[in-house]
N, C-alpha and C. Protein backbone atom coordinates (compact mmCIF):
# COMPACT_ATOMS: atom_id res chain seq x y z
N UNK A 1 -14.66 -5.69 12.31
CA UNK A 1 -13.73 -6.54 11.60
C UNK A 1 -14.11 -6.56 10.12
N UNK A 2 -13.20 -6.70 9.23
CA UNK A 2 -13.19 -6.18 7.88
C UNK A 2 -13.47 -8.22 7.67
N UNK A 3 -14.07 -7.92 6.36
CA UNK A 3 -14.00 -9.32 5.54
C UNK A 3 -12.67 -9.72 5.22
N UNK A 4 -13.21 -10.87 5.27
CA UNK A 4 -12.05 -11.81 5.50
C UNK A 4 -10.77 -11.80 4.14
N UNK A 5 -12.11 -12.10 2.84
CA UNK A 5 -11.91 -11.71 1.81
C UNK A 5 -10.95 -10.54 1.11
N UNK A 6 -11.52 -9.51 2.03
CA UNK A 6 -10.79 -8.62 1.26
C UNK A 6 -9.89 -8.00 2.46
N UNK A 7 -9.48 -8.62 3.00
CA UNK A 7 -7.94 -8.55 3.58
C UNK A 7 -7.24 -9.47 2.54
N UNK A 8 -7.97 -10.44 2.77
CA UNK A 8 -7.03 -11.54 1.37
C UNK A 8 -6.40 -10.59 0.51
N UNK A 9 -7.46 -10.39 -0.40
CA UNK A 9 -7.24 -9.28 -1.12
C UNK A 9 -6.56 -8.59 -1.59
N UNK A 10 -6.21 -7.81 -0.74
CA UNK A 10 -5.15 -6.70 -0.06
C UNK A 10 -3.86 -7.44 -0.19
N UNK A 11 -3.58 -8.59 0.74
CA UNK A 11 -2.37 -9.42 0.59
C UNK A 11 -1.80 -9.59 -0.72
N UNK A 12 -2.73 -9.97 -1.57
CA UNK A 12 -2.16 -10.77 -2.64
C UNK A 12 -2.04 -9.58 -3.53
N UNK A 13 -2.69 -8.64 -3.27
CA UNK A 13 -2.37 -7.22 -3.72
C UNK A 13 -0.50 -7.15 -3.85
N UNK A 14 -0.55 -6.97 -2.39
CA UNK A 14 0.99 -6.73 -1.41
C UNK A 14 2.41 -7.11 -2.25
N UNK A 15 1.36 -8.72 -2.28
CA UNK A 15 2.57 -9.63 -2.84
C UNK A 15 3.00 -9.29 -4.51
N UNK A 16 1.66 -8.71 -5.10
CA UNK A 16 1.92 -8.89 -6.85
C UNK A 16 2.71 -7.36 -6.88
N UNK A 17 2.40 -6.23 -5.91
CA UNK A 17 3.44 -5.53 -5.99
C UNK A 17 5.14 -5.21 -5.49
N UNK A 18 5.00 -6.40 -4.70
CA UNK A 18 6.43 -6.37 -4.61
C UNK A 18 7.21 -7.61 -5.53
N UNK A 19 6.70 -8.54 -6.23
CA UNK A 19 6.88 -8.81 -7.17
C UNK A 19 7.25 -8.38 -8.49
N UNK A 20 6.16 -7.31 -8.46
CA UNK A 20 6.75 -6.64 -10.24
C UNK A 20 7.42 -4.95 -9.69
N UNK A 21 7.84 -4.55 -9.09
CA UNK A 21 8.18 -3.79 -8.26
C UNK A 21 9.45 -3.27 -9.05
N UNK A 22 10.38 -4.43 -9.54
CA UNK A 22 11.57 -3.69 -10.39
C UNK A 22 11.65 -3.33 -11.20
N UNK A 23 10.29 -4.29 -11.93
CA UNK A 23 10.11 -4.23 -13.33
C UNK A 23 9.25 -3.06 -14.13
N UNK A 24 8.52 -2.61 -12.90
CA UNK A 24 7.39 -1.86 -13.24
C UNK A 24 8.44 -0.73 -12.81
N UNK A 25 9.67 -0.31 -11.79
CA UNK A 25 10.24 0.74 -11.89
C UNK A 25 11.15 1.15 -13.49
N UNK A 26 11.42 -0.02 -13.69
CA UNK A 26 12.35 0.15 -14.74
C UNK A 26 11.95 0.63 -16.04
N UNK A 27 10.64 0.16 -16.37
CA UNK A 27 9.17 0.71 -17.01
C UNK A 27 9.51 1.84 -17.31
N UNK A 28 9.15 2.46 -15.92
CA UNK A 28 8.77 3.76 -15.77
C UNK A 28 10.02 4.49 -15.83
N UNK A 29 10.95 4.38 -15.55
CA UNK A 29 12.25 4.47 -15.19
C UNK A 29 12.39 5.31 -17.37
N UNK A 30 12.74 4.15 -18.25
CA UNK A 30 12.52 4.59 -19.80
C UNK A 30 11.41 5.68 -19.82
N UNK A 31 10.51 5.64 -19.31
CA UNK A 31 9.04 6.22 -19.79
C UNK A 31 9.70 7.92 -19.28
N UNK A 32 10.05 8.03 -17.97
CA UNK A 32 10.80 9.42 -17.22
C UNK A 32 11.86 10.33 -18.11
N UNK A 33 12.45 9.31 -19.04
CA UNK A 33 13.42 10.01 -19.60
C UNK A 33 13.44 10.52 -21.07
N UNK A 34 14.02 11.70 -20.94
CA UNK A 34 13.49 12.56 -22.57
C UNK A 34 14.51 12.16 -23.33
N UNK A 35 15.37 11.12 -23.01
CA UNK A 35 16.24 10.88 -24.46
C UNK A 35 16.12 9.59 -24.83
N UNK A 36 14.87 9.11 -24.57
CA UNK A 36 14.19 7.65 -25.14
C UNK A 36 13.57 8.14 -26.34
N UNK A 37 14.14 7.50 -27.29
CA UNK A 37 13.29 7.44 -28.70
C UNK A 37 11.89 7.12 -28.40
N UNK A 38 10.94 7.68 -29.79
CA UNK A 38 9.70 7.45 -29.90
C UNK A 38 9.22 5.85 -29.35
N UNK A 39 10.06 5.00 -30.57
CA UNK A 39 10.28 3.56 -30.25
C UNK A 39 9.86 2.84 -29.27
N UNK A 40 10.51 3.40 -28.10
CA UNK A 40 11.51 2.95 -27.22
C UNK A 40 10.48 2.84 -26.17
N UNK A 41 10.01 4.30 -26.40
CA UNK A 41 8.76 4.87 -25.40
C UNK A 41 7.36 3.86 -25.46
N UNK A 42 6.93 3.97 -26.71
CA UNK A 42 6.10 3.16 -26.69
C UNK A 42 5.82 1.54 -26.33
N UNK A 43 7.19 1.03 -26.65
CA UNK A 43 7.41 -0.31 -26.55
C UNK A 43 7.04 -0.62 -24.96
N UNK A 44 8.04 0.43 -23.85
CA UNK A 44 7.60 0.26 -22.82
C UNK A 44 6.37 0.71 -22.05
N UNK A 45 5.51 1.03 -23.09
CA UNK A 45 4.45 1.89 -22.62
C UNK A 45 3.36 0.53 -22.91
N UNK A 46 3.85 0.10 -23.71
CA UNK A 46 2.76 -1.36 -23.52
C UNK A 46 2.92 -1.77 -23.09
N UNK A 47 4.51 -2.82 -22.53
CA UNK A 47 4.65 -3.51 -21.38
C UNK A 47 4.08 -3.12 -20.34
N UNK A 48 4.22 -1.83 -19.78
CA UNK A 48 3.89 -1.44 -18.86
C UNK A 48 2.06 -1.72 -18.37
N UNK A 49 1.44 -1.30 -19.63
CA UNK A 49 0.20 -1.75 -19.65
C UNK A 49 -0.09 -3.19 -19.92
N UNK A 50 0.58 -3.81 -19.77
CA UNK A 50 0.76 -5.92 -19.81
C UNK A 50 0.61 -6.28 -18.45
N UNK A 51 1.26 -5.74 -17.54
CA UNK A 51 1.70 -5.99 -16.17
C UNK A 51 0.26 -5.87 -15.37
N UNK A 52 -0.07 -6.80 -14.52
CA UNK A 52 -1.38 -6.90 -13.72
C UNK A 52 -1.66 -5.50 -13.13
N UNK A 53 -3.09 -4.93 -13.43
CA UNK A 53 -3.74 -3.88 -12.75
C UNK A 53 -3.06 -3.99 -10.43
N UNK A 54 -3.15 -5.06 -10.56
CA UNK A 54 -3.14 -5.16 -9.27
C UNK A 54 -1.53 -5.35 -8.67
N UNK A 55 -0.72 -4.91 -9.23
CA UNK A 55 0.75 -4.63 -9.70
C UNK A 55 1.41 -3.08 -9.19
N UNK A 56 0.11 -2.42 -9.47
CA UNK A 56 0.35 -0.91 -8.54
C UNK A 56 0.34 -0.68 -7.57
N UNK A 57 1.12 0.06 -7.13
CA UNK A 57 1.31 0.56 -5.81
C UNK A 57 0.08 1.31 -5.06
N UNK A 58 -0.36 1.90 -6.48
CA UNK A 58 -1.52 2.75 -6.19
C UNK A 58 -2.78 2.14 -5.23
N UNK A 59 -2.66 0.77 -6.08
CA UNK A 59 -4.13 -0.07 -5.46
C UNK A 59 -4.02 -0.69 -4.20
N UNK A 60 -3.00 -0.05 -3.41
CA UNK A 60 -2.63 -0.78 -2.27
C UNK A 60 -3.75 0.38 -1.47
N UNK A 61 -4.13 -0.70 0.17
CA UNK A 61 -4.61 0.03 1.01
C UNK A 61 -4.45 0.16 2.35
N UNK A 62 -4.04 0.99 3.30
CA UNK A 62 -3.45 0.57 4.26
C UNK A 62 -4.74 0.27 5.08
N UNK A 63 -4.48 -0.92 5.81
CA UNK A 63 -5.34 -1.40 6.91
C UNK A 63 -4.75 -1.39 8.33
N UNK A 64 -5.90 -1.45 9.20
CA UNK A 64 -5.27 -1.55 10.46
C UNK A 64 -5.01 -3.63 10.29
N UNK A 65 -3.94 -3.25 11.31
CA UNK A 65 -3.07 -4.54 11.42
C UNK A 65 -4.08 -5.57 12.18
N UNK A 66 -4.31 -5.30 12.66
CA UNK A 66 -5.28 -5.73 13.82
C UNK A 66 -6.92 -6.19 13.69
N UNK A 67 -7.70 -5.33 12.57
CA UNK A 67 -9.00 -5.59 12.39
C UNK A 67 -9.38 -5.85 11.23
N UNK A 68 -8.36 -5.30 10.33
CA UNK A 68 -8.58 -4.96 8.51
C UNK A 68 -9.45 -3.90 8.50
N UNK A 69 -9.36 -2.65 9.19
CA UNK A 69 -10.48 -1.62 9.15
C UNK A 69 -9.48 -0.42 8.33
N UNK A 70 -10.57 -0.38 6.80
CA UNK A 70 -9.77 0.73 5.96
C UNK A 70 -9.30 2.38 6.37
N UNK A 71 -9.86 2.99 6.89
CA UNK A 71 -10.38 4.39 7.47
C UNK A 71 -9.40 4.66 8.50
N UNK A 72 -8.86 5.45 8.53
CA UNK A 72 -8.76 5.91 10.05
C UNK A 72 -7.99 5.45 10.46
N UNK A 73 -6.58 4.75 9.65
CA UNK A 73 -5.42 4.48 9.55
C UNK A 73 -4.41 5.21 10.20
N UNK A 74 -3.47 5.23 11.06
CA UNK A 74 -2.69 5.92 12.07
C UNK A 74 -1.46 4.97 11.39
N UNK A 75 -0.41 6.19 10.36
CA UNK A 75 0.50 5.01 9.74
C UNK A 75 1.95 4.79 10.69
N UNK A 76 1.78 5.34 11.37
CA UNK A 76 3.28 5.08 12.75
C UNK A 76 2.85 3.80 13.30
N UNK A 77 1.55 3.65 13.56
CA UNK A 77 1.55 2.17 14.31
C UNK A 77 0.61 1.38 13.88
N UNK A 78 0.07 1.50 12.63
CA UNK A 78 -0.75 0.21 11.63
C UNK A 78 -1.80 0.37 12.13
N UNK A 79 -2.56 1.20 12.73
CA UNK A 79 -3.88 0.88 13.63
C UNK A 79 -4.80 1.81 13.36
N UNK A 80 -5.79 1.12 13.02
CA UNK A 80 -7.12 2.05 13.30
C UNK A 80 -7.37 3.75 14.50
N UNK A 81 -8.44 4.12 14.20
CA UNK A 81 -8.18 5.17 15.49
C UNK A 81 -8.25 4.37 16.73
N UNK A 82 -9.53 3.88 16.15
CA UNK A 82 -10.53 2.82 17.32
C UNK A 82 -9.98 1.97 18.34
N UNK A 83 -8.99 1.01 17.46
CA UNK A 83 -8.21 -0.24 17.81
C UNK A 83 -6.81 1.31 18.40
N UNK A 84 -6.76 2.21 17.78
CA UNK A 84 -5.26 2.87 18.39
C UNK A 84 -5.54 3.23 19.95
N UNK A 85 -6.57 3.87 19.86
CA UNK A 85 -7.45 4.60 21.33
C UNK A 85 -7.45 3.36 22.58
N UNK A 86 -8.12 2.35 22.28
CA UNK A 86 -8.65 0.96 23.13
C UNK A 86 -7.18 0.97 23.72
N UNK A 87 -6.40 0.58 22.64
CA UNK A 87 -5.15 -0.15 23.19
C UNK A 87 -4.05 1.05 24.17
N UNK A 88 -4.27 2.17 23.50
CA UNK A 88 -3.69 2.77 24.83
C UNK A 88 -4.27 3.19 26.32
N UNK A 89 -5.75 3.38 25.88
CA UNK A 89 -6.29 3.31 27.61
C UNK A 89 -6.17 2.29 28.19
N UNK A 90 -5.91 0.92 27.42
CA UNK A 90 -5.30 -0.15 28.20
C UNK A 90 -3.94 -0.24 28.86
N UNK A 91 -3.28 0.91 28.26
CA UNK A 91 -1.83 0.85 28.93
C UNK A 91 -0.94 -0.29 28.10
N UNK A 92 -1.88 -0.59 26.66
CA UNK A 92 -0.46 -1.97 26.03
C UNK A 92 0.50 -0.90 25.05
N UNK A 93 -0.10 0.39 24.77
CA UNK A 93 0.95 0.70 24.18
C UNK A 93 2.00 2.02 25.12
N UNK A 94 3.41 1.13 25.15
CA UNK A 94 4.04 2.38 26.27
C UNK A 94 5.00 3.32 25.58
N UNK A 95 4.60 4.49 26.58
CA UNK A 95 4.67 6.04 25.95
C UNK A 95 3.72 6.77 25.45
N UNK A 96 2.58 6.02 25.43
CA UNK A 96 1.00 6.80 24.70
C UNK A 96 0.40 7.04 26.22
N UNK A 97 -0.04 8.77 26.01
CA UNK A 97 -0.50 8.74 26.98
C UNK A 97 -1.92 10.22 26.65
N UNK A 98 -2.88 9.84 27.20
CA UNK A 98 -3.75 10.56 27.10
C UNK A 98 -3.91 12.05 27.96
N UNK A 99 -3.95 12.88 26.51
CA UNK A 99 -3.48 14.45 27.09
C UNK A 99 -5.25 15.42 27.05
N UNK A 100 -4.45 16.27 27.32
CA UNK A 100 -5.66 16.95 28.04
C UNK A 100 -5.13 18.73 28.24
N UNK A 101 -6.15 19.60 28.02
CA UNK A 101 -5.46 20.91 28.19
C UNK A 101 -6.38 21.40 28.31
């Protein structure tokens, strides 16, 4: 189990990027295009650098849903390998089935 903390973390991560999410597209959105004046460019090139580090998408991390374990992320069903494996030899997830050749 991951700290508690930095699942927090992560959340409030979540939240500050879907928060600035339009704003930071729209940013970028001027910054993409070659018929923005010098001006224009720069102006949004500072805003852009105004907006919280923790605002990117980038700094997001996927966790398993289940433990907060960073690694080994399985992104179809939020889960760890660990926590993915357990839960299907348990039979809770249906249609997973353990193959063999």
């Amino acid at each position: 189990m991951a700290k508690k903390s930095v699942i927090h973390r992560n959340k409030k991560r979540e939240r500050l990027v879907s928060r600035y999410a339009a704003k930071r597209a729209e940013l970028k959105q001027i910054l993409s295009n070659p018929e923005t004046s010098e001006e224009e460019f720069y102006l949004a090139q500072s805003k852009l650098d105004k907006l919280p580090k923790n605002s990117s998408p980038v700094r997001l991390v996927r966790r398993c849903t289940l433990t907060g374990r960073p690694r080994a992320t399985i992104r179809k069903f939020g889960l760890s390998r660990i926590t993915f494996r357990e839960l299907a030899l348990q039979g809770k997830m249906p249609g997973i089935i353990k193959s063999s050749w």
